[in-house]
C-alpha atoms as a PDB file:
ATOM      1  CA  UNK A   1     -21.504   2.456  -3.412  1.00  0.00           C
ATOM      2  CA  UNK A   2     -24.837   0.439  -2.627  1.00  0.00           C
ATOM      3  CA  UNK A   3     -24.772  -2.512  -0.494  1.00  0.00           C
ATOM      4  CA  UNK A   4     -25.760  -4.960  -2.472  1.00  0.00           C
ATOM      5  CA  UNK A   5     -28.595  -7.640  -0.024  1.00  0.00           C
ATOM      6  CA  UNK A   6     -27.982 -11.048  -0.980  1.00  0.00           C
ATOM      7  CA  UNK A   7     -31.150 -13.218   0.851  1.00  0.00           C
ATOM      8  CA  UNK A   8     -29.815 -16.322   2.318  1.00  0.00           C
ATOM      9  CA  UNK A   9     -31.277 -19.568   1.935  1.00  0.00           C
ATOM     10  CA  UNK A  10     -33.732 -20.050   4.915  1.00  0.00           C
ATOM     11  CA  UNK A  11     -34.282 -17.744   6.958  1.00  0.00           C
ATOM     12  CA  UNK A  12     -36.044 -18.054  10.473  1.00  0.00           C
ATOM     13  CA  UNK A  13     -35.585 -20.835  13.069  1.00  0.00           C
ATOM     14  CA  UNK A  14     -33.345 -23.402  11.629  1.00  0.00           C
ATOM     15  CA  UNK A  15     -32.360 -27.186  13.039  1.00  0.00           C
ATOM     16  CA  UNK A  16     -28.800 -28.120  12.749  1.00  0.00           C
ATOM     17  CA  UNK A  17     -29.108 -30.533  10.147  1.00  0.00           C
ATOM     18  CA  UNK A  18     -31.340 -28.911   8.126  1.00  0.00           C
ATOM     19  CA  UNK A  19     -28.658 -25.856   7.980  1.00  0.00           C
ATOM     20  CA  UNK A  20     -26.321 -25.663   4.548  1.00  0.00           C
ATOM     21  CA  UNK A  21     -23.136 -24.112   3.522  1.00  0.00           C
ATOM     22  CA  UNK A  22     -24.450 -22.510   0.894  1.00  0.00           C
ATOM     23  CA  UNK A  23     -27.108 -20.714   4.140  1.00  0.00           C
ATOM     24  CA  UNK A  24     -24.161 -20.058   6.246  1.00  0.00           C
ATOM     25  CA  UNK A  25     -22.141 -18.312   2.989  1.00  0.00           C
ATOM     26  CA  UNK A  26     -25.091 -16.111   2.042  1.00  0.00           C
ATOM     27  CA  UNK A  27     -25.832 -14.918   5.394  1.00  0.00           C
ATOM     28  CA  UNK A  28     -22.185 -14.107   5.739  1.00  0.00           C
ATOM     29  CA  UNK A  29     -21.881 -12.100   2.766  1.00  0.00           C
ATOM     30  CA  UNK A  30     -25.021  -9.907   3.895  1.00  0.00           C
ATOM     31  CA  UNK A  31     -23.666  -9.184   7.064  1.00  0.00           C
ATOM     32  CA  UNK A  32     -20.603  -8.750   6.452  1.00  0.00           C
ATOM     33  CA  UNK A  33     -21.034  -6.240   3.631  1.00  0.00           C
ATOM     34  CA  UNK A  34     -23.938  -4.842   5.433  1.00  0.00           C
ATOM     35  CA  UNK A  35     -22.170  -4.581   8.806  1.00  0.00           C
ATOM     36  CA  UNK A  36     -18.714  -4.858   8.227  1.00  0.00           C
ATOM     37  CA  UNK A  37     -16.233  -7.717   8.037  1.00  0.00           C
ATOM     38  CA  UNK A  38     -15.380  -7.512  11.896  1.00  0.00           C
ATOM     39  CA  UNK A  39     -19.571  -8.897  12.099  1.00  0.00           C
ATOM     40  CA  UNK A  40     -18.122 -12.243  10.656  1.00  0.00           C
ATOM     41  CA  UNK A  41     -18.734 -14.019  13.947  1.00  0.00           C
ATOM     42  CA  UNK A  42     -19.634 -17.290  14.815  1.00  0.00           C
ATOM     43  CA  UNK A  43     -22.223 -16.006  17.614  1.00  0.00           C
ATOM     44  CA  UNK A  44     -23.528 -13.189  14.678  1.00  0.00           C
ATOM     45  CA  UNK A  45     -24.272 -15.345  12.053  1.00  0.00           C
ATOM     46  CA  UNK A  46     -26.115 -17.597  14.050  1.00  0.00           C
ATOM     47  CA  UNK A  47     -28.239 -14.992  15.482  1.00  0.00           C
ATOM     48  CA  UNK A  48     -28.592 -13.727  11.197  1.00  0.00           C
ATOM     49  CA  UNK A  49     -29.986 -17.451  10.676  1.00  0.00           C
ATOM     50  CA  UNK A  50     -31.818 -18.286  14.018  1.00  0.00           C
ATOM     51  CA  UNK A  51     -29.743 -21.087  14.589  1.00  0.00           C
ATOM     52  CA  UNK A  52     -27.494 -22.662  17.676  1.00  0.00           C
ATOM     53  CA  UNK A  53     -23.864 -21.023  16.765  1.00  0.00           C
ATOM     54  CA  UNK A  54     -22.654 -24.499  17.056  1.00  0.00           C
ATOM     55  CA  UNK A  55     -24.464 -25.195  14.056  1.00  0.00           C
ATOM     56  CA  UNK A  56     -21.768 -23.630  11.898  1.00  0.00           C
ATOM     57  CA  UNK A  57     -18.907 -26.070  12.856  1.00  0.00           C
ATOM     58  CA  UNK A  58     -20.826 -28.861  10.790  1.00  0.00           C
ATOM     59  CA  UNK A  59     -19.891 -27.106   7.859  1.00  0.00           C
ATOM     60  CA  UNK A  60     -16.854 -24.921   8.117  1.00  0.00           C
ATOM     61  CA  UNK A  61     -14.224 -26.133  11.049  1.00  0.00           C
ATOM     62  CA  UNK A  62     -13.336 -22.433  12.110  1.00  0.00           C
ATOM     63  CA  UNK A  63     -13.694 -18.774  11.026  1.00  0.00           C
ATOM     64  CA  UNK A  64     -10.843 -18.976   8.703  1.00  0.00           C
ATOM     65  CA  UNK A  65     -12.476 -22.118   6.722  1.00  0.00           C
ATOM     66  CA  UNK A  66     -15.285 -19.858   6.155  1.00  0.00           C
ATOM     67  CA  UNK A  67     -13.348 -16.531   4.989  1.00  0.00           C
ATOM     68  CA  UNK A  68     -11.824 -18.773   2.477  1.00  0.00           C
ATOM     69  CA  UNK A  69     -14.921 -20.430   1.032  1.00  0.00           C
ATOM     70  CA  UNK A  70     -16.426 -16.462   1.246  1.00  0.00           C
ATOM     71  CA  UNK A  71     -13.586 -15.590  -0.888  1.00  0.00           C
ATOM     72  CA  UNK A  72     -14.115 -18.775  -3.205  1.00  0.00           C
ATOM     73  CA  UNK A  73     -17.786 -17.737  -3.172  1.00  0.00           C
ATOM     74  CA  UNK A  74     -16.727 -14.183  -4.668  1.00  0.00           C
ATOM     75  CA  UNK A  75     -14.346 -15.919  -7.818  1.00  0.00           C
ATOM     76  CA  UNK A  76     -17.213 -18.119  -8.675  1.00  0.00           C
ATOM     77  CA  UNK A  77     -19.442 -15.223  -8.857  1.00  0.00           C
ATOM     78  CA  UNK A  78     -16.777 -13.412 -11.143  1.00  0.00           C
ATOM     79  CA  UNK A  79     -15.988 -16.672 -13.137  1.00  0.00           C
ATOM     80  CA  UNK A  80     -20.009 -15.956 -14.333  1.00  0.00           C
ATOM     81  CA  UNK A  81     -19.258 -12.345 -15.568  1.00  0.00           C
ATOM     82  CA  UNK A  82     -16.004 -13.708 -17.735  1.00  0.00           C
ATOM     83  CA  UNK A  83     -16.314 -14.410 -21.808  1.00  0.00           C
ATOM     84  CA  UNK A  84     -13.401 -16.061 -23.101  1.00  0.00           C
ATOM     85  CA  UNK A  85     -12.963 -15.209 -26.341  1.00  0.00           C
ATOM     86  CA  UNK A  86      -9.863 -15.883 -28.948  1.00  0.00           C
ATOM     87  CA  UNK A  87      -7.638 -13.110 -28.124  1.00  0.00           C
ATOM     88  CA  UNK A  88      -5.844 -14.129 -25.223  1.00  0.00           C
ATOM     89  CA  UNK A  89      -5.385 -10.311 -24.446  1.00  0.00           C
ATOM     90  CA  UNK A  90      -9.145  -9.822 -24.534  1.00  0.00           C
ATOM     91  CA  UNK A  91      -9.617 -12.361 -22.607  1.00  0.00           C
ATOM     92  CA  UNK A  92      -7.093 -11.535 -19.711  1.00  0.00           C
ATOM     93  CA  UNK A  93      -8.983  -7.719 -19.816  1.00  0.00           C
ATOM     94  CA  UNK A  94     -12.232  -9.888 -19.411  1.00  0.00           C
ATOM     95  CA  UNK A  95     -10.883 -12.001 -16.101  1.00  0.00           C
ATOM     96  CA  UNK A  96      -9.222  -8.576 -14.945  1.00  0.00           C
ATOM     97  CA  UNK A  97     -12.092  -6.763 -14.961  1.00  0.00           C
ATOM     98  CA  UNK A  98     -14.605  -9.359 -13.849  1.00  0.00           C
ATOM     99  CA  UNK A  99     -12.563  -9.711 -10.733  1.00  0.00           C
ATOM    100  CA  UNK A 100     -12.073  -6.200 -10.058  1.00  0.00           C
ATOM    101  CA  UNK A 101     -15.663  -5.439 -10.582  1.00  0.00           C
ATOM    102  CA  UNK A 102     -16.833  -8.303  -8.567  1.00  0.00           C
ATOM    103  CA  UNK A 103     -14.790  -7.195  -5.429  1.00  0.00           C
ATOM    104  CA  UNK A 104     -15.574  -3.667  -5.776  1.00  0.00           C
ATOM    105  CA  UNK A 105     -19.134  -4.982  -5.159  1.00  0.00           C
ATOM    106  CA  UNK A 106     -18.395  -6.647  -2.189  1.00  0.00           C
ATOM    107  CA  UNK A 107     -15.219  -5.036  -0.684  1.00  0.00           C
ATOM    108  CA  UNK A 108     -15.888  -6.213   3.019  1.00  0.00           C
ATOM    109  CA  UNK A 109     -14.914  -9.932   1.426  1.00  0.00           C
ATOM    110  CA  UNK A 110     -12.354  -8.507  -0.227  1.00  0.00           C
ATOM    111  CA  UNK A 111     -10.861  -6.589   2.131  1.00  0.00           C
ATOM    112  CA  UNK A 112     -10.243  -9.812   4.056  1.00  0.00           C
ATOM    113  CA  UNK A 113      -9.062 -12.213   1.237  1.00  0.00           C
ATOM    114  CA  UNK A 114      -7.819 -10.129  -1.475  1.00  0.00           C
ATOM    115  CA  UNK A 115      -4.577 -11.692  -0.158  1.00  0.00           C
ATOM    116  CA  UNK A 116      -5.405 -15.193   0.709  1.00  0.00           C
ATOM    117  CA  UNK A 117      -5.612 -18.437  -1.616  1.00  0.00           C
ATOM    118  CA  UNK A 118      -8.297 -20.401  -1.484  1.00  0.00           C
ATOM    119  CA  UNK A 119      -7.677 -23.563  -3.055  1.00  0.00           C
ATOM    120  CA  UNK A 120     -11.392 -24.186  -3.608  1.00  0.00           C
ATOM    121  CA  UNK A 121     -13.054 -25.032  -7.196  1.00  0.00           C
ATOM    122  CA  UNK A 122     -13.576 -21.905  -8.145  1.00  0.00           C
ATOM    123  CA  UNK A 123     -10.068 -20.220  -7.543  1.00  0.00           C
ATOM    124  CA  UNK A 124      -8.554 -23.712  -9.520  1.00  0.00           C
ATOM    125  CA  UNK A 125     -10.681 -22.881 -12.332  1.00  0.00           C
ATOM    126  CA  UNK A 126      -9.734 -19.278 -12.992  1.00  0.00           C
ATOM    127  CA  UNK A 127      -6.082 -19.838 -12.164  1.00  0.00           C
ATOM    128  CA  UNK A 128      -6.288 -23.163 -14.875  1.00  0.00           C
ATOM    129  CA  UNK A 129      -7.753 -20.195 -17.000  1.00  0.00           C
ATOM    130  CA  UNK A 130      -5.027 -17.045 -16.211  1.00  0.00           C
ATOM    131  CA  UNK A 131      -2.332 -19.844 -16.731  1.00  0.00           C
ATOM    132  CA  UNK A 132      -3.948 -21.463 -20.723  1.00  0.00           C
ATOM    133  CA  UNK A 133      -4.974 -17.863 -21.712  1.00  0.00           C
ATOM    134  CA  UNK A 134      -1.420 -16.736 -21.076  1.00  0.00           C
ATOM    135  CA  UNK A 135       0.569 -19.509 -22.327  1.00  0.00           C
ATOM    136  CA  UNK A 136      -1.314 -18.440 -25.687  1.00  0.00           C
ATOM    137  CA  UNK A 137       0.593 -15.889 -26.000  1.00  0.00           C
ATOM    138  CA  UNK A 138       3.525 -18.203 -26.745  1.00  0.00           C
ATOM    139  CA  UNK A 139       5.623 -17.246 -23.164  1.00  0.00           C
ATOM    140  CA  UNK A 140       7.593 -20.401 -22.013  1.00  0.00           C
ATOM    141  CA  UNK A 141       6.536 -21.884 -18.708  1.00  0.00           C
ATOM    142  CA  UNK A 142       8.307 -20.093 -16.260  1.00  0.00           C
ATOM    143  CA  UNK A 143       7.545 -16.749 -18.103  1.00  0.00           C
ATOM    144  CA  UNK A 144       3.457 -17.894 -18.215  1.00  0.00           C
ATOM    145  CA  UNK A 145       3.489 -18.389 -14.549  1.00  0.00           C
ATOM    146  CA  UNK A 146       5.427 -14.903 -13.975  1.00  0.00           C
ATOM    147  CA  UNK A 147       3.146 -12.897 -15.365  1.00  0.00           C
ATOM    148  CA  UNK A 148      -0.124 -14.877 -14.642  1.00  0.00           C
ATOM    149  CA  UNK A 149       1.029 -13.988 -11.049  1.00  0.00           C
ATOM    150  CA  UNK A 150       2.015 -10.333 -12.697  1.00  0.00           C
ATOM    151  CA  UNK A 151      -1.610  -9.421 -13.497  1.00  0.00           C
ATOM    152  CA  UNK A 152      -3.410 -11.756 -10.722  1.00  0.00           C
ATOM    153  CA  UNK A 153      -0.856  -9.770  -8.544  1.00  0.00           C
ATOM    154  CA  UNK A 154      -1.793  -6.413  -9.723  1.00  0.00           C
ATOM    155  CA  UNK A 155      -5.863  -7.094  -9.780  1.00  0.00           C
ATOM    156  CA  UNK A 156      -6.065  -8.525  -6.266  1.00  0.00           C
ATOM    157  CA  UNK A 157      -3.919  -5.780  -4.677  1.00  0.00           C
ATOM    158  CA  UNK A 158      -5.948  -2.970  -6.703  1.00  0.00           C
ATOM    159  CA  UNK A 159      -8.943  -4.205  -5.133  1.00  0.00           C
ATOM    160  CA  UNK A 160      -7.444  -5.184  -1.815  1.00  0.00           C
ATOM    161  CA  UNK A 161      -6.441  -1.596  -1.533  1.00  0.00           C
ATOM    162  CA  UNK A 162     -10.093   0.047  -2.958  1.00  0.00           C
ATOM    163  CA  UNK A 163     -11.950  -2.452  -0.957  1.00  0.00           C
ATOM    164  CA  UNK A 164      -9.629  -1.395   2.005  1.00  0.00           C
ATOM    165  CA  UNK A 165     -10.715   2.498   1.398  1.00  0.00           C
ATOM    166  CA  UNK A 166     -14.128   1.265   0.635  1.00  0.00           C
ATOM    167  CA  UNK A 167     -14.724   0.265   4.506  1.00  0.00           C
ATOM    168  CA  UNK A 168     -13.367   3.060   5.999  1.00  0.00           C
ATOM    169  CA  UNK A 169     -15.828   5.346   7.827  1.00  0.00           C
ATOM    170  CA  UNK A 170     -17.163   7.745   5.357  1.00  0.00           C
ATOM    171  CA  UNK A 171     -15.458  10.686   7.297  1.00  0.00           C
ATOM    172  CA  UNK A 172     -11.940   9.224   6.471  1.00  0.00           C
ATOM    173  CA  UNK A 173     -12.761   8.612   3.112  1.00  0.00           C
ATOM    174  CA  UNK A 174     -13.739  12.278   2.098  1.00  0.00           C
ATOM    175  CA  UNK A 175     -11.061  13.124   4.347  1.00  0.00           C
ATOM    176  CA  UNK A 176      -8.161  11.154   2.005  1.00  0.00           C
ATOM    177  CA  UNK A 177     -10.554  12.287  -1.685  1.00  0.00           C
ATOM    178  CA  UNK A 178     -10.336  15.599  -0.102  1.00  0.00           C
ATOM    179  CA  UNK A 179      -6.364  15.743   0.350  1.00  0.00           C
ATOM    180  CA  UNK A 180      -5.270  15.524  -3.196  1.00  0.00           C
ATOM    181  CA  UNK A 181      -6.544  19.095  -3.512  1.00  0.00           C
ATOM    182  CA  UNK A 182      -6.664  20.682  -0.133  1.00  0.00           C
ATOM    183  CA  UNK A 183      -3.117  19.426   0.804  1.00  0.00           C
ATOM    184  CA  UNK A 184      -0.805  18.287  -2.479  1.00  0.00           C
ATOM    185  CA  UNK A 185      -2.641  20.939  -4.545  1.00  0.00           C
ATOM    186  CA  UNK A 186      -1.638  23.872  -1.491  1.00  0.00           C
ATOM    187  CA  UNK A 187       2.015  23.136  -1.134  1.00  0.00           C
ATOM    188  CA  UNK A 188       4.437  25.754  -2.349  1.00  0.00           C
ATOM    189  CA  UNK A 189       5.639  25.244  -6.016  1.00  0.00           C
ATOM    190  CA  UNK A 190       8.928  26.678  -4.872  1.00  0.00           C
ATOM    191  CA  UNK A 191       9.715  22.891  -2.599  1.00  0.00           C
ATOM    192  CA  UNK A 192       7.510  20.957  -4.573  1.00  0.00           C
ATOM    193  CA  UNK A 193       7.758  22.060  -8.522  1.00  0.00           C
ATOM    194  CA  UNK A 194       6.293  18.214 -10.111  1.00  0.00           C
ATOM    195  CA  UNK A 195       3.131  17.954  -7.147  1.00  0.00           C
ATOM    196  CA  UNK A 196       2.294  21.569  -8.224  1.00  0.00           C
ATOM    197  CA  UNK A 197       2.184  21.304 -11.501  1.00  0.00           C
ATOM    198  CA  UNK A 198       0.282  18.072 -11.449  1.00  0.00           C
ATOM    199  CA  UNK A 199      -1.543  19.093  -8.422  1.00  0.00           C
ATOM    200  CA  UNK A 200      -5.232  19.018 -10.886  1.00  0.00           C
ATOM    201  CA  UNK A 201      -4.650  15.816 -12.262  1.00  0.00           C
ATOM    202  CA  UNK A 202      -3.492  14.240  -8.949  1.00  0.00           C
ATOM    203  CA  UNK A 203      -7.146  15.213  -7.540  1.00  0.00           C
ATOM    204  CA  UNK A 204      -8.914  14.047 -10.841  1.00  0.00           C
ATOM    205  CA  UNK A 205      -7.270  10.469 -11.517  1.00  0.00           C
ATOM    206  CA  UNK A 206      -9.323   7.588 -10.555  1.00  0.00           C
ATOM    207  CA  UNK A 207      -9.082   4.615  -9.342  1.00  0.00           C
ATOM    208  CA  UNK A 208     -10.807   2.965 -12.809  1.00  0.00           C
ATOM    209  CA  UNK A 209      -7.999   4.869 -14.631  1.00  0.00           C
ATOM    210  CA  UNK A 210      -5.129   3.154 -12.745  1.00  0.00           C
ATOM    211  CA  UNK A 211      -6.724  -0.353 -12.862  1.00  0.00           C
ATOM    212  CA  UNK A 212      -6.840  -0.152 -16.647  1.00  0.00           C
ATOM    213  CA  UNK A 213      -3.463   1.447 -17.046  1.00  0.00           C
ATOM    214  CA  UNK A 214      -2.101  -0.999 -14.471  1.00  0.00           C
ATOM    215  CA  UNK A 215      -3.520  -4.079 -16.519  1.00  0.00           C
ATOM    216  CA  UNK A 216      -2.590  -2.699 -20.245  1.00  0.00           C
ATOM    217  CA  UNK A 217       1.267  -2.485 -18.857  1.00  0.00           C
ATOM    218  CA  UNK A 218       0.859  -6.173 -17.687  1.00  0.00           C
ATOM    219  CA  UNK A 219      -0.688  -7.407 -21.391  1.00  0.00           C
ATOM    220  CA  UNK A 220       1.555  -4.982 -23.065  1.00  0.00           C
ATOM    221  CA  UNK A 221       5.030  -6.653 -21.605  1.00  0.00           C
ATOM    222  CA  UNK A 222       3.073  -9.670 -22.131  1.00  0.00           C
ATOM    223  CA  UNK A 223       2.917  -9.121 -25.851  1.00  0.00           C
ATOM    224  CA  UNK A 224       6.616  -7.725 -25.721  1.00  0.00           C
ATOM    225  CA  UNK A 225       8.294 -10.891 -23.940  1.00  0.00           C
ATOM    226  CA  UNK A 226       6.000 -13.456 -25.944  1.00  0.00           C
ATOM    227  CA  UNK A 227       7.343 -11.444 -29.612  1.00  0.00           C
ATOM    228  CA  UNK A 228      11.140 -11.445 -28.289  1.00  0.00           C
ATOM    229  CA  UNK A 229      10.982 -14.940 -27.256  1.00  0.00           C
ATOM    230  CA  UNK A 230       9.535 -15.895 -30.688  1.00  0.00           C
ATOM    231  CA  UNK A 231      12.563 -13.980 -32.007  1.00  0.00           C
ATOM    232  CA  UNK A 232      15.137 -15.356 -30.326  1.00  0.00           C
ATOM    233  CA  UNK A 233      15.682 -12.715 -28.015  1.00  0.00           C
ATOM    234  CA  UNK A 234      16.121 -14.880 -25.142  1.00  0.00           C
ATOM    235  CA  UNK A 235      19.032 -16.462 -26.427  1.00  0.00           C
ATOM    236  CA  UNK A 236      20.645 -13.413 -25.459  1.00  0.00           C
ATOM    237  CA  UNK A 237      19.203 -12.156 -21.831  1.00  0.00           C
END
């Protein structure tokens, strides 16, 4: 997957006060998706922006501060890709994807907050609109929030775990692709009847496939629950 090089703001020698956030967020996301997120130093991105490291504590009060706002940066970027549109269940495949698209394009970030919240702007907005696009359906309240943390769940910890695989050396990753055929698809039928005779679509399934399989089971038991509670079907759980 390419790299994508984001510019930041100012580059060269840069005062203190003259330095932004919004400098000190873009020159983290090139580094660290050009050099990996253990580059996400205090002493390496001042040396990316020419500037005292001391600089940065004007903005962000420790590393942390910043990994958050770098994963905030990442949801606003994804909130820009989403189109609402009057079926609620298009509309959760629309967040879904955006979010698993945008992380997949930057999986150094994601690799480090895929399981973090942020509690900036950006993450409020696209949890106010998980939580509205579900109710929709017509799920009480504690059933909304359930599955808005089903399929938020089950996006962030797809792309934790593809970002995760996406920094790995590229040894270790051909390594794993190569497994599914050289090791599952080798082992004797006679111990192992159900790997062998899946053993060819085990080493052809991909990682797109589960993601959309993963969020149609989500919307589907959506669509289930929000029909039996218009039923009455609660009444008797």
């Amino acid at each position: 997957m390419p790299t994508p090089r984001i510019r930041p703001s100012g580059r060269g020698r840069t005062d203190g006060p003259a330095l932004s956030a919004a400098a000190i967020l873009d020159a983290a996301l090139e580094v660290a998706e050009r050099e990996g997120p253990g580059a996400l130093t205090v002493r390496r991105l001042g040396l990316e922006l020419g500037v005292d490291p001391t600089a940065f504590y004007r903005h962000f009060r420790d590393k942390d501060e910043l990994v958050l706002a770098l994963g905030d940066r990442i949801i606003a970027m994804t909130l820009e890709k989403i189109e609402p549109v009057d079926d609620w269940r298009a509309t959760l495949r629309s967040i879904a994807g955006a979010a698993y698209a945008m992380n997949r394009r930057y999986p150094a970030i994601a690799s480090v907050t895929f399981a973090r919240v942020t509690g900036g702007v950006a993450e409020r907005e696209i949890v106010e609109m998980l939580l509205s696009t579900i109710a929709r359906a017509g799920l009480p309240p504690a059933e909304t929030v359930l599955y808005y943390r089903a399929i938020a769940d089950a996006t962030l910890s797809l792309t934790g775990q593809a970002a995760a695989f996406e920094n790995l050396e590229p040894s270790l990753r051909a390594k794993d692709e190569a497994a599914w055929s050289q090791i599952y698809g080798a082992l004797p039928e006679a111990d192992y009847p159900a790997i062998r005779a899946h053993a060819r679509e085990l080493a052809e399934v991909r990682e797109t496939q589960v993601f959309d399989a993963v969020i149609t089971a989500v919307i589907d038991a959506i669509d289930a629950r929000a029909a039996a509670y218009r039923a009455g079907g609660d009444e008797h759980d």
